[in-house]
N, C-alpha and C. Protein backbone atom coordinates (compact mmCIF):
# COMPACT_ATOMS: atom_id res chain seq x y z
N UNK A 1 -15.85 -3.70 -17.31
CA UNK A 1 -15.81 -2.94 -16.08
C UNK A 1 -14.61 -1.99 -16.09
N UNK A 2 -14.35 -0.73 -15.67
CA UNK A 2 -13.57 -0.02 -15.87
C UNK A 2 -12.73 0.03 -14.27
N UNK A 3 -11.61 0.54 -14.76
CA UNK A 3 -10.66 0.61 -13.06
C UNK A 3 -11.62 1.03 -11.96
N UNK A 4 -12.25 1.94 -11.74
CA UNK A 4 -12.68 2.14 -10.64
C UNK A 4 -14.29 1.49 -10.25
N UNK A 5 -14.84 0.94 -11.15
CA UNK A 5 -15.81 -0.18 -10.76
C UNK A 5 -15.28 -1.45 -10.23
N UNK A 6 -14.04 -1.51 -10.47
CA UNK A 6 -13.17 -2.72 -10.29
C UNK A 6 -12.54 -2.68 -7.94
N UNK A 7 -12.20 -0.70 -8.19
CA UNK A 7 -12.08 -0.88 -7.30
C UNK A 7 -12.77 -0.73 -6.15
N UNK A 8 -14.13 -0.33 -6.12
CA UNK A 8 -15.11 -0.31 -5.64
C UNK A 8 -16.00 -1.31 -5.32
N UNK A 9 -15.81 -2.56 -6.20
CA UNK A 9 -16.29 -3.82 -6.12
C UNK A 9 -15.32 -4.75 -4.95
N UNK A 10 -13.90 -4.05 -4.75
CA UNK A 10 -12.57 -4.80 -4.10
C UNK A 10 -12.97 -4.23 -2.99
N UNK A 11 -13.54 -3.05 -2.48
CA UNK A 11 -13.78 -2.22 -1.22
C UNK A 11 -14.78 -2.56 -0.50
N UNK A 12 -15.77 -2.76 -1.36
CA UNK A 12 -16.94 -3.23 -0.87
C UNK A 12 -17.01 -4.58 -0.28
N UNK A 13 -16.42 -5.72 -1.42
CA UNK A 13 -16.59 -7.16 -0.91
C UNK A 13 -15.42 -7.08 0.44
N UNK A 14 -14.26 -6.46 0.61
CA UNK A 14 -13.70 -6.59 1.56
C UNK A 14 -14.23 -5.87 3.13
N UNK A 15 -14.85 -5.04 2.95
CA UNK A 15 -15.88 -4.43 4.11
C UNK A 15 -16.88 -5.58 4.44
N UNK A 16 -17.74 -6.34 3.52
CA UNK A 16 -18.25 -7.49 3.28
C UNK A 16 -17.95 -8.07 4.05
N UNK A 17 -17.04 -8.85 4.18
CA UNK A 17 -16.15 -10.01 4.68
C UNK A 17 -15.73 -10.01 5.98
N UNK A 18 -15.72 -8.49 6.75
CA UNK A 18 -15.14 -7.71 7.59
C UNK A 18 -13.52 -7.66 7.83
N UNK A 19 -13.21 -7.74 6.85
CA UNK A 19 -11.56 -7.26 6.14
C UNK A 19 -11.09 -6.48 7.38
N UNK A 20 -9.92 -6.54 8.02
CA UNK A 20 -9.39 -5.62 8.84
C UNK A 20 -8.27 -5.15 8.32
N UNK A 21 -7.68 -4.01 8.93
CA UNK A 21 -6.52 -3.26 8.40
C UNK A 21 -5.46 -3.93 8.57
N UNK A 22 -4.51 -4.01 8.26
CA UNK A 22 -3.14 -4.70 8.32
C UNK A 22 -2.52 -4.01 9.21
N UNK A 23 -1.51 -4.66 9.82
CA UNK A 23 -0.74 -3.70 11.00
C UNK A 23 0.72 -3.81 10.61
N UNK A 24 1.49 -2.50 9.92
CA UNK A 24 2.90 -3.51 9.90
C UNK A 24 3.80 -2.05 10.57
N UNK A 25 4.21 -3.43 11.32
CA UNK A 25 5.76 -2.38 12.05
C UNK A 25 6.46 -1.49 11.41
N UNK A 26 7.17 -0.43 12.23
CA UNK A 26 8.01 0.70 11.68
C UNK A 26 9.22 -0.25 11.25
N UNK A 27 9.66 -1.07 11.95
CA UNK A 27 11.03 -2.26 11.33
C UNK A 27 10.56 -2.08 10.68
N UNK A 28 9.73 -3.04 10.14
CA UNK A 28 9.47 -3.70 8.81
C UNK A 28 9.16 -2.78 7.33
N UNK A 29 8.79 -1.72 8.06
CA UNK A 29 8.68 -0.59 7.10
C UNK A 29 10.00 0.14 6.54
N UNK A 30 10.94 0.17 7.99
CA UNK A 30 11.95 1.09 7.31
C UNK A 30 12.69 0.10 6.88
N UNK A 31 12.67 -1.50 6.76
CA UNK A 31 13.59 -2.27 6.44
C UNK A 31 13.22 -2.91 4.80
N UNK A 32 12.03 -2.71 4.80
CA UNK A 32 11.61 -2.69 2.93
C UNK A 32 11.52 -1.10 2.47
N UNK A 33 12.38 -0.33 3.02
CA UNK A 33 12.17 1.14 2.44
C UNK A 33 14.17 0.70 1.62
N UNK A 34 14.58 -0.20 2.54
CA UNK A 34 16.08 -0.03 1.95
C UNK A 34 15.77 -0.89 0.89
N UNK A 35 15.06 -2.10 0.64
CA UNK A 35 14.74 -2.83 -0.58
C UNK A 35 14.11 -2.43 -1.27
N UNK A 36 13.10 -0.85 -1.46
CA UNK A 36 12.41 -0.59 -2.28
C UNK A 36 13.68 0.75 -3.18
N UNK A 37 14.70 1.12 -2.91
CA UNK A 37 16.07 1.39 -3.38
C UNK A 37 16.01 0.17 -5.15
N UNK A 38 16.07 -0.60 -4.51
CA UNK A 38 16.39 -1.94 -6.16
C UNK A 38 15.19 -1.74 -7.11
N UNK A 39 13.83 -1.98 -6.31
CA UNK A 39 12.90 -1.83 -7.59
C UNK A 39 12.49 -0.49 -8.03
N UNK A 40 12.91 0.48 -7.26
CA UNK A 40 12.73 2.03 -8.19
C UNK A 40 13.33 2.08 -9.25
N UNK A 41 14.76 1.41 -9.11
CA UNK A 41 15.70 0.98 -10.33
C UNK A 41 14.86 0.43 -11.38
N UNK A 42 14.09 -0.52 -10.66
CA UNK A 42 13.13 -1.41 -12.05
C UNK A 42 12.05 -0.74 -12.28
N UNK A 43 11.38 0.88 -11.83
CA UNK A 43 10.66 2.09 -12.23
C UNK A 43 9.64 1.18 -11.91
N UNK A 44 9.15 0.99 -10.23
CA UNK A 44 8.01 0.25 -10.03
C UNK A 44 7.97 1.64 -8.59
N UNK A 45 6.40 1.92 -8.55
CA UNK A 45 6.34 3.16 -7.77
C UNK A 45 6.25 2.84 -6.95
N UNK A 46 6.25 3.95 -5.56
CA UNK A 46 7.02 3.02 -4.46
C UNK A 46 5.21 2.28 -4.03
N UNK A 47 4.69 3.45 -4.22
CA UNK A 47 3.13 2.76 -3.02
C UNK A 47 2.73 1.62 -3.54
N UNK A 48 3.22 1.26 -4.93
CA UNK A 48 2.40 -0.25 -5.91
C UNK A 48 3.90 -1.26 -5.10
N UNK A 49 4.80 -0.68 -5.19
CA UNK A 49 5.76 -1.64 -4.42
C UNK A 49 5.51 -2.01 -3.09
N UNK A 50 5.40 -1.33 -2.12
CA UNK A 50 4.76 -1.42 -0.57
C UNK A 50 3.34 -2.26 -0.57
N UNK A 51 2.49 -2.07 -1.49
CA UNK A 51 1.46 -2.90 -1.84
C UNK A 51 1.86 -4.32 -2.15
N UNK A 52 2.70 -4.24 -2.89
CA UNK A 52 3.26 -6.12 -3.34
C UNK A 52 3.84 -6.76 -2.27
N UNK A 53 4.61 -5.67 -1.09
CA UNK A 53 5.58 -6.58 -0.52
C UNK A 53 4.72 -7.16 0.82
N UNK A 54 3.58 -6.21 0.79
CA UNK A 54 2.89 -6.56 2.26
C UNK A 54 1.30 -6.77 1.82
N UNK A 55 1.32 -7.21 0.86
CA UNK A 55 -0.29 -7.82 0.42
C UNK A 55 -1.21 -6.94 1.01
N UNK A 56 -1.08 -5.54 0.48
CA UNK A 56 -1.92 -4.93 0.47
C UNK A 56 -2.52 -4.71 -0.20
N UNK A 57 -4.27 -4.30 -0.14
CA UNK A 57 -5.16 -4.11 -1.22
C UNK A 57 -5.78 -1.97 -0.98
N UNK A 58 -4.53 -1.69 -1.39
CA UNK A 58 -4.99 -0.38 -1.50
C UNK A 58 -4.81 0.77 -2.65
N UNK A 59 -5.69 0.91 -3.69
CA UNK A 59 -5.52 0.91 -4.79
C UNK A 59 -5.00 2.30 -4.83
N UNK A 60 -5.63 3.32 -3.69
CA UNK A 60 -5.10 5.04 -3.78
C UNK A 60 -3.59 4.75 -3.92
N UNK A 61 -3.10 3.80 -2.72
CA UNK A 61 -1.74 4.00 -2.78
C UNK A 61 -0.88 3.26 -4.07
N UNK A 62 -1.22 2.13 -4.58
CA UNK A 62 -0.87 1.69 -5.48
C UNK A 62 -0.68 2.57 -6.43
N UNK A 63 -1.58 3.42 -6.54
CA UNK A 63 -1.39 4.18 -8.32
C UNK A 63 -1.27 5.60 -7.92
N UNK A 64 -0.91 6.00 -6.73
CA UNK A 64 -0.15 7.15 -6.50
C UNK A 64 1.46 7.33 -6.59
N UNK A 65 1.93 8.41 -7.59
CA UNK A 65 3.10 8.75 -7.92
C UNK A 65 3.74 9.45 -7.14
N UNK A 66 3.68 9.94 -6.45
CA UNK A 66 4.07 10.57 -5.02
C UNK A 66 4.61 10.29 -4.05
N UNK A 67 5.86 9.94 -4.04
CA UNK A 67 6.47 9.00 -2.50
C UNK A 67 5.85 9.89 -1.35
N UNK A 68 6.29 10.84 -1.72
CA UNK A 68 6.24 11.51 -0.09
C UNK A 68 4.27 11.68 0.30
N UNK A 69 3.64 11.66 -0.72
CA UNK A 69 2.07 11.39 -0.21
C UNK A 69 1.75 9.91 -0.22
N UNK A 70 3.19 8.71 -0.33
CA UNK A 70 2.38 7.98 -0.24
C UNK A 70 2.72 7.43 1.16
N UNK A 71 4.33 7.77 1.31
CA UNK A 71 4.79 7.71 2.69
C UNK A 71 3.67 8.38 3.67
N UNK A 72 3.18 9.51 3.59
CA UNK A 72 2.38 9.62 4.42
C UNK A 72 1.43 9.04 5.14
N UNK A 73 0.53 8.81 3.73
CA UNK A 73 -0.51 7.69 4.11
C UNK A 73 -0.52 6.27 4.59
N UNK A 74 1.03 5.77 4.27
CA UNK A 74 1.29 4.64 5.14
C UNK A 74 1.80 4.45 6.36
N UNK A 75 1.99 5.78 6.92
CA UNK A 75 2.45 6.26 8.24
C UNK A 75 1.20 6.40 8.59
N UNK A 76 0.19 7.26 7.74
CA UNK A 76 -0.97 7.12 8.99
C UNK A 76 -2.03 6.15 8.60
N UNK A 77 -2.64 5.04 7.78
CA UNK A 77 -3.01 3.83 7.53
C UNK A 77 -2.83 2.89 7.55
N UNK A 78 -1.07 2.80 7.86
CA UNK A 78 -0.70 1.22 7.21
C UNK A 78 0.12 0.68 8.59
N UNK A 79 0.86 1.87 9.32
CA UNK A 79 1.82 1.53 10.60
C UNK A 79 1.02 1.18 11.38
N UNK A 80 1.93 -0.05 12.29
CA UNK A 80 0.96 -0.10 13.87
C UNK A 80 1.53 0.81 14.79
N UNK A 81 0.20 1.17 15.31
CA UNK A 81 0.34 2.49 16.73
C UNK A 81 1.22 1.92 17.89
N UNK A 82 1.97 2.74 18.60
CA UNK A 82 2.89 2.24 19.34
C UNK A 82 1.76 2.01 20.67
């Protein structure tokens, strides 16, 4: 199976299941933005890092190299609405 049959199979069974979005606070966000400082050091990107620390299953952001597109998308996918 190749990466993206892999992740299409992860999208699907979790729609399946009726998987809901995760909700995580701006704290909690800007307070693993100062711990994600150490593992850039260990050249781990940030969106695959934000993925590990909050058990997320989101593969765009995982394997996007882009802080600032990935910051985005976790500002508008991943934060809870005030």
């Amino acid at each position: 199976m190749t990466v993206i049959q892999h992740m299409l199979q992860d999208l699907t069974q979790d729609r399946l299941r009726g998987a809901e979005t995760k909700s995580i606070s701006e704290d909690n966000y800007l307070e693993w933005q100062k711990f994600y400082t150490w593992e850039a050091l260990t050249d781990q990107r940030y969106g695959q890092s934000f993925c590990k620390h909050f058990d997320v299953k989101d593969h765009r952001l995982y394997y996007e190299r882009d802080w600032v597109k990935c910051d985005t998308i976790i500002r508008s996918e991943w934060l809870a609405r005030p």
